[in-house]
C-alpha atoms as a PDB file:
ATOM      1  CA  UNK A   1       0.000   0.000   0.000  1.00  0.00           C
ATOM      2  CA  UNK A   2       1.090   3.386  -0.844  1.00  0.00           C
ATOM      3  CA  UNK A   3       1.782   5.623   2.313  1.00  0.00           C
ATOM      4  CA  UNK A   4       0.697   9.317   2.563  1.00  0.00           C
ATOM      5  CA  UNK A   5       3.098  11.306   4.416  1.00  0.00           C
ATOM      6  CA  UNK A   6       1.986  14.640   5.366  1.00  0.00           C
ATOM      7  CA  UNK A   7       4.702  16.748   7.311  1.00  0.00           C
ATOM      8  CA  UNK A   8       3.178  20.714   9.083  1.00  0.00           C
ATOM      9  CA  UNK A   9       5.731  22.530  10.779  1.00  0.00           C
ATOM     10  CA  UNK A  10       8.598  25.293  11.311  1.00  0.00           C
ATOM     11  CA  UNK A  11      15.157  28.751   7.542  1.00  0.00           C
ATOM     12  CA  UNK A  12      17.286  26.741   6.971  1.00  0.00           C
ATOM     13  CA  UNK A  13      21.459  27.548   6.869  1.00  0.00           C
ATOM     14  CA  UNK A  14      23.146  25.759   3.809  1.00  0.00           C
ATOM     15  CA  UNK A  15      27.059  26.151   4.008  1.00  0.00           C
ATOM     16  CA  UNK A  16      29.442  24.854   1.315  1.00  0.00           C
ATOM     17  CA  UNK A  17      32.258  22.634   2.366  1.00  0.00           C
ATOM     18  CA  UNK A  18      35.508  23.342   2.195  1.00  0.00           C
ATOM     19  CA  UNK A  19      38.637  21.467   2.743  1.00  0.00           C
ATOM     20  CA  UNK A  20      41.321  23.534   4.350  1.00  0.00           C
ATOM     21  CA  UNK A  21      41.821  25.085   7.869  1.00  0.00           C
ATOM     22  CA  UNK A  22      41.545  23.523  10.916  1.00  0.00           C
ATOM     23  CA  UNK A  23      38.830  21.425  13.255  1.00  0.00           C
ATOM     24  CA  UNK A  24      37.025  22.255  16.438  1.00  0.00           C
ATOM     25  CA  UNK A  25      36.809  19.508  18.747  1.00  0.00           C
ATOM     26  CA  UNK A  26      33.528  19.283  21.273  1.00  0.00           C
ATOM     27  CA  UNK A  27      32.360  17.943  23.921  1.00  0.00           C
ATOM     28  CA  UNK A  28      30.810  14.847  22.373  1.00  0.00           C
ATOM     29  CA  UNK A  29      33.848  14.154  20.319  1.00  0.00           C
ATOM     30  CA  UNK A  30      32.743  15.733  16.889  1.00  0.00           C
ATOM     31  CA  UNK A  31      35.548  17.564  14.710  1.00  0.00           C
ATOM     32  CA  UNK A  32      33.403  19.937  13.002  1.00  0.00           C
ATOM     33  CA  UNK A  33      35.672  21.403  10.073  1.00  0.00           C
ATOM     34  CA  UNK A  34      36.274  25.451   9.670  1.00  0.00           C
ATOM     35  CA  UNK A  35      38.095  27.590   7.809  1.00  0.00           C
ATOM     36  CA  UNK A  36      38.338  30.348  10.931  1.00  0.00           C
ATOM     37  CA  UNK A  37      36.888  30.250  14.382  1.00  0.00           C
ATOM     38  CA  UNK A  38      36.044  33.813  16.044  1.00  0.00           C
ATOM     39  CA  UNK A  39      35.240  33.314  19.886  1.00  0.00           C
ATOM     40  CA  UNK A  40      32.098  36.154  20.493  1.00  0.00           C
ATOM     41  CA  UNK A  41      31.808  36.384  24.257  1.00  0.00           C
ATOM     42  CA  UNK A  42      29.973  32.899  24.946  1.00  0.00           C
ATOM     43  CA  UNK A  43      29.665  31.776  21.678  1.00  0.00           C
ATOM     44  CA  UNK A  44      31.807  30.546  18.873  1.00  0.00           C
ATOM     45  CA  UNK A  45      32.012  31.188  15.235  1.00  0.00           C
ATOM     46  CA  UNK A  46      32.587  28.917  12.961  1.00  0.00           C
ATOM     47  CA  UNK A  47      33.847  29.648   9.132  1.00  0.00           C
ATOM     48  CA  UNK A  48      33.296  27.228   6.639  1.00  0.00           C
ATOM     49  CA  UNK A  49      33.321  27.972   3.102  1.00  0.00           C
ATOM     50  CA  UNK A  50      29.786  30.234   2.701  1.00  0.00           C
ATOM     51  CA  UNK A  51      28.527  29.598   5.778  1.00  0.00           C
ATOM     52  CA  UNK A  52      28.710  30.286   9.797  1.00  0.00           C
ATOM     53  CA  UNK A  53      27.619  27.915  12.689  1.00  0.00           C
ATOM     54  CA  UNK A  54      27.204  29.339  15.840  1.00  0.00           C
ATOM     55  CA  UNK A  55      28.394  27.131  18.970  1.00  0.00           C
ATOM     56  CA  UNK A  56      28.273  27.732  22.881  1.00  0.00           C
ATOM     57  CA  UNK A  57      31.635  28.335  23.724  1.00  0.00           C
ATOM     58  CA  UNK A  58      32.021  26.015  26.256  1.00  0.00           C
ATOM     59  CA  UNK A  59      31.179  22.799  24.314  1.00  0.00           C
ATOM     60  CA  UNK A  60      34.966  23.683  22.734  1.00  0.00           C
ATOM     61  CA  UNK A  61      37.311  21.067  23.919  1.00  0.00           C
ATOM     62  CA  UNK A  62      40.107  22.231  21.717  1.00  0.00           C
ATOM     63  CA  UNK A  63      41.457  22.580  18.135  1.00  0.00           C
ATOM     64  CA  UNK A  64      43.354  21.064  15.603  1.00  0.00           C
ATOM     65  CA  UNK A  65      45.152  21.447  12.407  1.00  0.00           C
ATOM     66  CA  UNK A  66      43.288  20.065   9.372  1.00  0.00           C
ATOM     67  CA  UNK A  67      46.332  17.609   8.887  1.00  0.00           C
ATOM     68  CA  UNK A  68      46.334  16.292  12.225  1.00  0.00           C
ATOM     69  CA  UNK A  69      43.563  14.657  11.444  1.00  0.00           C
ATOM     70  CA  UNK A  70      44.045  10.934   9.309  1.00  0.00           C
ATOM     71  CA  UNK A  71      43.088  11.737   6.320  1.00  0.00           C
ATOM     72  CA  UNK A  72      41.580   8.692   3.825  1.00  0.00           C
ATOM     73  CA  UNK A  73      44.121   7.277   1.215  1.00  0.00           C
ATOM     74  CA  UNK A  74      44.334   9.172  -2.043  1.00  0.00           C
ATOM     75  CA  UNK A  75      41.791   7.495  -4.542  1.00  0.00           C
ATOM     76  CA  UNK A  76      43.356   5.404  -7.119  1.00  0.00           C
ATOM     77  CA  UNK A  77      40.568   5.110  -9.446  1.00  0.00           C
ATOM     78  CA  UNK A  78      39.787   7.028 -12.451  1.00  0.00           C
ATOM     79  CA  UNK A  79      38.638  10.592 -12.457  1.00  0.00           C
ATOM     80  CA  UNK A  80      35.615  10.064 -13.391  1.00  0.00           C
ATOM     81  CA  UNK A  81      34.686   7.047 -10.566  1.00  0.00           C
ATOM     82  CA  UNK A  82      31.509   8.392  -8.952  1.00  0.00           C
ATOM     83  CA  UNK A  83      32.899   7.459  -5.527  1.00  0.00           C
ATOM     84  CA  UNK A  84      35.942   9.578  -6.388  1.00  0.00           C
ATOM     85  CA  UNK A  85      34.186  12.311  -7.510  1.00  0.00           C
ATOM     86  CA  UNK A  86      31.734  12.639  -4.633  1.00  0.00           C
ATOM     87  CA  UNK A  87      34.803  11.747  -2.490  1.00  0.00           C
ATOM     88  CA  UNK A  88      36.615  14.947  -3.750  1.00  0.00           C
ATOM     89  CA  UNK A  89      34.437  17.367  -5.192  1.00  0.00           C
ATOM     90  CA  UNK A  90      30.992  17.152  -2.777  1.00  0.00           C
ATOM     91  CA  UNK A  91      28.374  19.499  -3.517  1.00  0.00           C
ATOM     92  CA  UNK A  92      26.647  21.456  -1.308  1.00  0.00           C
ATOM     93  CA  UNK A  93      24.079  20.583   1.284  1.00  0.00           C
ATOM     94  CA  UNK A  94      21.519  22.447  -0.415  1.00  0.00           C
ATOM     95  CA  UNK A  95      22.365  20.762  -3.572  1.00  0.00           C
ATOM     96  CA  UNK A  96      22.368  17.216  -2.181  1.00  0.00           C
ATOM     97  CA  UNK A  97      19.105  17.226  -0.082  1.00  0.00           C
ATOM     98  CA  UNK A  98      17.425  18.930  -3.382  1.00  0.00           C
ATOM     99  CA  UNK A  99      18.527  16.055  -5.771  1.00  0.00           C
ATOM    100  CA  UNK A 100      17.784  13.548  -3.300  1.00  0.00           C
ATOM    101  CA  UNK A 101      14.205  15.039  -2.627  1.00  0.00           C
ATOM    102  CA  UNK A 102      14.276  15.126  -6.610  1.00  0.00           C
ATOM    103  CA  UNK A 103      15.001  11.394  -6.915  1.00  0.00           C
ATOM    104  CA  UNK A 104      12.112  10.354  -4.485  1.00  0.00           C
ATOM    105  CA  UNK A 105      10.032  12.444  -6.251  1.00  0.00           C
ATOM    106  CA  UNK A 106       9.092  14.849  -2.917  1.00  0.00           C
ATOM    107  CA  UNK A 107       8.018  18.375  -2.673  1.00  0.00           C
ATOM    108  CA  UNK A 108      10.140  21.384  -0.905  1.00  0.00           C
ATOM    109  CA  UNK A 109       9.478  20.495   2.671  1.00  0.00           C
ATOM    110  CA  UNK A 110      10.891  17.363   2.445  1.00  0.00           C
ATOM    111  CA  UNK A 111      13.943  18.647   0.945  1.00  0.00           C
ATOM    112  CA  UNK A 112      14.227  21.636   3.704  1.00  0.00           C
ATOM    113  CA  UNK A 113      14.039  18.703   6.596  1.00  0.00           C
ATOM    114  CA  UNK A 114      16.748  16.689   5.002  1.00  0.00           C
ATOM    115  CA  UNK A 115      18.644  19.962   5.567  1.00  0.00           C
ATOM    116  CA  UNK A 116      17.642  20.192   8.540  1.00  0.00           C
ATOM    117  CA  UNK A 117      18.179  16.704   9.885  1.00  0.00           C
ATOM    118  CA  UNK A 118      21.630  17.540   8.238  1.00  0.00           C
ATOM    119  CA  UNK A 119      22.516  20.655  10.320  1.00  0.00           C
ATOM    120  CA  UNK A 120      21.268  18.799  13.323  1.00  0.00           C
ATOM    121  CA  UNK A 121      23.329  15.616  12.813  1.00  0.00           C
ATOM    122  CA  UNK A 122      26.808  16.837  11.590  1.00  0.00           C
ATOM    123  CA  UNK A 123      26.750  20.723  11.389  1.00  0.00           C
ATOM    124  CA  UNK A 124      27.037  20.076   7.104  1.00  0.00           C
ATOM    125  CA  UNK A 125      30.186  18.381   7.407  1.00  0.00           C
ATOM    126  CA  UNK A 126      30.450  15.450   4.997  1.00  0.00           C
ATOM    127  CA  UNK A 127      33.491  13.883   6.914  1.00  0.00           C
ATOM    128  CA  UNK A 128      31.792  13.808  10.361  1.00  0.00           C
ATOM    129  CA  UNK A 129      32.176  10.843  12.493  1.00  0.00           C
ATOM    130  CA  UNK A 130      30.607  10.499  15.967  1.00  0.00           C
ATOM    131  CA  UNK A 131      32.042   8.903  18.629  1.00  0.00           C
ATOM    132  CA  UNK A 132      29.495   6.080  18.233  1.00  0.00           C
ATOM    133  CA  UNK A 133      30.663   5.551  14.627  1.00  0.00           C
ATOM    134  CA  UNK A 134      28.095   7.531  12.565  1.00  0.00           C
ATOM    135  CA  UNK A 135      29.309   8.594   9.407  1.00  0.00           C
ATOM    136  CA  UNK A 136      28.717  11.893   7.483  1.00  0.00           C
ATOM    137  CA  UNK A 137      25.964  14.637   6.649  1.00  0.00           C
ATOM    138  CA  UNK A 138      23.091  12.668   7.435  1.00  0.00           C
ATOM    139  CA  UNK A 139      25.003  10.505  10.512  1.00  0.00           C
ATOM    140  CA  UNK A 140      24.180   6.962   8.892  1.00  0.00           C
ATOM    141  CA  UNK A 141      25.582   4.142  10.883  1.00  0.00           C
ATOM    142  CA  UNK A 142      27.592   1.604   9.128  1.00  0.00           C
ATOM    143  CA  UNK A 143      24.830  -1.151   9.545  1.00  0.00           C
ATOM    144  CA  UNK A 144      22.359   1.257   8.298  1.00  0.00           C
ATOM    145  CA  UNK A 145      24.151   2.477   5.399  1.00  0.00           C
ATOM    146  CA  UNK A 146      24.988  -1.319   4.506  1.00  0.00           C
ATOM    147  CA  UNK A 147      21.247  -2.143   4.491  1.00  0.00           C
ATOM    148  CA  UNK A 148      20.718   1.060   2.451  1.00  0.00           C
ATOM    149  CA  UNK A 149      23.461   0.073  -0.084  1.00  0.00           C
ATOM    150  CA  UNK A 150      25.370   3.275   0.566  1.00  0.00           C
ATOM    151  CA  UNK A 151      28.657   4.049   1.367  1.00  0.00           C
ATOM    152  CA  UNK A 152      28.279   6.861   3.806  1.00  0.00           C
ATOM    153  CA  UNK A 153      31.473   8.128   3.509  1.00  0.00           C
ATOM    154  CA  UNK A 154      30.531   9.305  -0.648  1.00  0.00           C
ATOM    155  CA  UNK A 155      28.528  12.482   0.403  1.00  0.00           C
ATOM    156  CA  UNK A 156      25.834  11.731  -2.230  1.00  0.00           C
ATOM    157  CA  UNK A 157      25.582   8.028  -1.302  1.00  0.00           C
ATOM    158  CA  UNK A 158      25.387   9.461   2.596  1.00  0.00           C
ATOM    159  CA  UNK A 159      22.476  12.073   1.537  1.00  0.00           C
ATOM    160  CA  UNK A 160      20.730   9.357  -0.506  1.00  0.00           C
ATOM    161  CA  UNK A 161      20.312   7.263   2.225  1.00  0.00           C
ATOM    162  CA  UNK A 162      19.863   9.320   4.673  1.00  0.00           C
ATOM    163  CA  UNK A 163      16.969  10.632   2.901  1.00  0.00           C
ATOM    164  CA  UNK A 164      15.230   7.397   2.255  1.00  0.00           C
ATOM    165  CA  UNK A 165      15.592   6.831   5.506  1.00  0.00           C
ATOM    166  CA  UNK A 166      13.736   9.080   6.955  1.00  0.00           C
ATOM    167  CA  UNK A 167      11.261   9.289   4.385  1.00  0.00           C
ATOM    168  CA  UNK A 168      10.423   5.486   5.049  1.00  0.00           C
ATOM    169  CA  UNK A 169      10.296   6.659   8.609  1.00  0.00           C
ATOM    170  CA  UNK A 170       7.437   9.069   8.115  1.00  0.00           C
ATOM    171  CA  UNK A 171       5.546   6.689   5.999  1.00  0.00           C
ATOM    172  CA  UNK A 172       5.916   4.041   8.838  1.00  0.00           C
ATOM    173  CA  UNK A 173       4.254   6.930  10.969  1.00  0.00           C
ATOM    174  CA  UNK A 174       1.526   8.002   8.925  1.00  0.00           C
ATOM    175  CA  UNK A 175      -1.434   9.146  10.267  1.00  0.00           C
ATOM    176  CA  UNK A 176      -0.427   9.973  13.753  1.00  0.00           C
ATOM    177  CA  UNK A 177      -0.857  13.571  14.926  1.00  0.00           C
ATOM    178  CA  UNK A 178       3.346  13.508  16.183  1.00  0.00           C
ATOM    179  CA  UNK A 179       4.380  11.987  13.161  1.00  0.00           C
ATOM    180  CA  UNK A 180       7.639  14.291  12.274  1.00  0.00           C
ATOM    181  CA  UNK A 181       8.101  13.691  15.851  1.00  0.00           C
ATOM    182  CA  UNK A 182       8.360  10.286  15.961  1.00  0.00           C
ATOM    183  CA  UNK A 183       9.964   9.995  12.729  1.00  0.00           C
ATOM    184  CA  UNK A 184      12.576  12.419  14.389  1.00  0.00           C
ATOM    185  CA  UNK A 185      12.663  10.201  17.462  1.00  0.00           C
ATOM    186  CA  UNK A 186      13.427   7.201  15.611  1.00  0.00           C
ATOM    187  CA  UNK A 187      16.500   8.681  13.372  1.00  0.00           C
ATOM    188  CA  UNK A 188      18.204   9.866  15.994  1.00  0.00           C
ATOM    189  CA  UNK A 189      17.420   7.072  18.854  1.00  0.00           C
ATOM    190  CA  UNK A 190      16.569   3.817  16.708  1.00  0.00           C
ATOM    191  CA  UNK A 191      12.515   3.084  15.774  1.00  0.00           C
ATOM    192  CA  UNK A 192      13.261   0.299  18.632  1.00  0.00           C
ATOM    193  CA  UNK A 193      12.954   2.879  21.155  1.00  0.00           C
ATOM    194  CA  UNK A 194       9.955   5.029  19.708  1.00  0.00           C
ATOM    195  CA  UNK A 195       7.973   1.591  19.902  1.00  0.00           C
ATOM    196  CA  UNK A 196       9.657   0.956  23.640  1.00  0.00           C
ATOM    197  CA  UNK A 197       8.272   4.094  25.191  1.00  0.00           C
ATOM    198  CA  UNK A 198       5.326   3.957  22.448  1.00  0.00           C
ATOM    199  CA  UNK A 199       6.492   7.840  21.589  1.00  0.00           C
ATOM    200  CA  UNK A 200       8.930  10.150  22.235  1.00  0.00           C
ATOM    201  CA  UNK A 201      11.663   8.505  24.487  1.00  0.00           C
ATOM    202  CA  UNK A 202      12.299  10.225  27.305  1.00  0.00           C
ATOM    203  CA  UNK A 203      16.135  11.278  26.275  1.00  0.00           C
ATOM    204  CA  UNK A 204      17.124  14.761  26.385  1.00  0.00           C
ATOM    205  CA  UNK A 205      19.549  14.098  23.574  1.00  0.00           C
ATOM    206  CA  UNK A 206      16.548  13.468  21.261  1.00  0.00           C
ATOM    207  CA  UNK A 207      14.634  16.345  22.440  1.00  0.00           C
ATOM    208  CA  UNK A 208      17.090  18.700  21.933  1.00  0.00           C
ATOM    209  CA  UNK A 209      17.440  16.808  18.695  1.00  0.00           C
ATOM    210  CA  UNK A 210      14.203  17.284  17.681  1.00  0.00           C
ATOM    211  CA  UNK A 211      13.923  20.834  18.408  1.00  0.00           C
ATOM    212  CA  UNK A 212      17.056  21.365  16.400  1.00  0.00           C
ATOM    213  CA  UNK A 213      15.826  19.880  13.374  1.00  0.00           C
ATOM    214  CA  UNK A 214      12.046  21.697  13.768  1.00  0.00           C
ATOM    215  CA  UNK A 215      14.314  25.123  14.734  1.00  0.00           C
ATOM    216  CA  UNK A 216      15.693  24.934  11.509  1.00  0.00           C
ATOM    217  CA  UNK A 217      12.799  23.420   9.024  1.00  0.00           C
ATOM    218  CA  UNK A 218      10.482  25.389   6.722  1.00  0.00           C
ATOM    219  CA  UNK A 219       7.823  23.015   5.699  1.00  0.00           C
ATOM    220  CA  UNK A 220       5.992  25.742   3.847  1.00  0.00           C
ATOM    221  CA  UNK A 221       2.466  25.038   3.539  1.00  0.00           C
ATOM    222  CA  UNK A 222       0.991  21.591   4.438  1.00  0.00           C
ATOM    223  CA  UNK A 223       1.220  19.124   1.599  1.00  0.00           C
ATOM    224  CA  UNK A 224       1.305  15.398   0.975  1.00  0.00           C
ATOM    225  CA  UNK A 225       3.938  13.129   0.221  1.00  0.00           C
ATOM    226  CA  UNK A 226       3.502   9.945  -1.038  1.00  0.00           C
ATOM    227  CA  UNK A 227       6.190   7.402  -1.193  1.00  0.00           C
END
């Protein structure tokens, strides 16, 4: 049966990557990569290519040089290998969450929450990696990506899945009055724990999750979505 998704709800900050610089270290063991960092009384700054994030200050653990940090083996294959290209040359956020709203065939909103859920999950950094092994912009775990067919470390491949994801994640919802909600819940703490606590778990990490991701979401008028 063909699911109806229907997602109400709340500008979204696109940044382009770049590749030079230096990384902030946090609290939770991110490296978020910048090109500057400007400390702003309690707040930090951070430069990367078009675009700013703005951190608390004190989540700052320290900083690094961009070639302290292991780098991945230069590619060996052709020029023109997809992996290699996505691997060197990623496109924007904005430009990945529109193609992969394109390729499922789903309207604006859709494509300004996979934005979102991007921001949320890795700040738009493509070569994120938490400390529980989560890979990329959209934070797909390595069993996840397998059963997506991804490689999450190809920024394209990561968005891709990512997006499927959570769009199977709001069909599995459909109907309920909470469903961005729980289809928030369940990408950031695991569908196993929605059904647990039969809603929301009780985690502050997802609900300041989810407010992240709704903070930064324009769903423009109410529509459908059918997957």
């Amino acid at each position: 049966m063909r699911g109806r998704v229907h997602i109400i709800g709340l500008a979204v900050f696109a940044s382009v990557q770049a590749w030079a610089g230096e990384y902030v270290v946090l609290d939770n063991g991110f490296r978020l990569h910048a090109d500057r960092h400007e400390l702003s009384g309690a707040k930090l700054r951070i430069y990367d290519g078009g675009g700013i994030t703005e951190i608390p200050a004190s989540r700052v653990t320290g900083y690094e040089p961009e070639e302290a940090v292991a780098a991945a083996p230069a590619a060996t294959s052709s020029p023109r290998d997809p992996q290699a290209e996505g691997l060197s040359h990623p496109e924007t956020p904005a430009e990945l969450a529109h193609e992969a709203a394109e390729k499922l065939a789903l309207p604006a909103s859709f494509e300004s929450l996979v934005r979102s859920v991007m921001k949320a999950e890795s700040a738009f950094n493509p070569a994120a990696v938490s400390p529980k092994g989560a890979i990329g912009l959209m934070q797909l775990m390595p069993g996840t990506a397998k059963e997506l067919n991804v490689n999450p470390r190809v920024p394209r491949e990561n968005t891709d899945g990512g997006a499927r994801y959570l769009r199977d994640l709001l069909a599995k919802y459909e109907g309920k009055p909470d469903q961005v909600l729980l289809a928030l819940a369940a990408y950031n703490a695991g569908p196993e724990a929605v059904e647990k606590y039969h809603g929301v778990p009780p985690f502050r990490e997802t609900h300041d999750y989810i407010l992240r991701v709704l903070r930064n979401w324009d769903p423009g008028p109410q529509s459908a979505i059918n997957p």
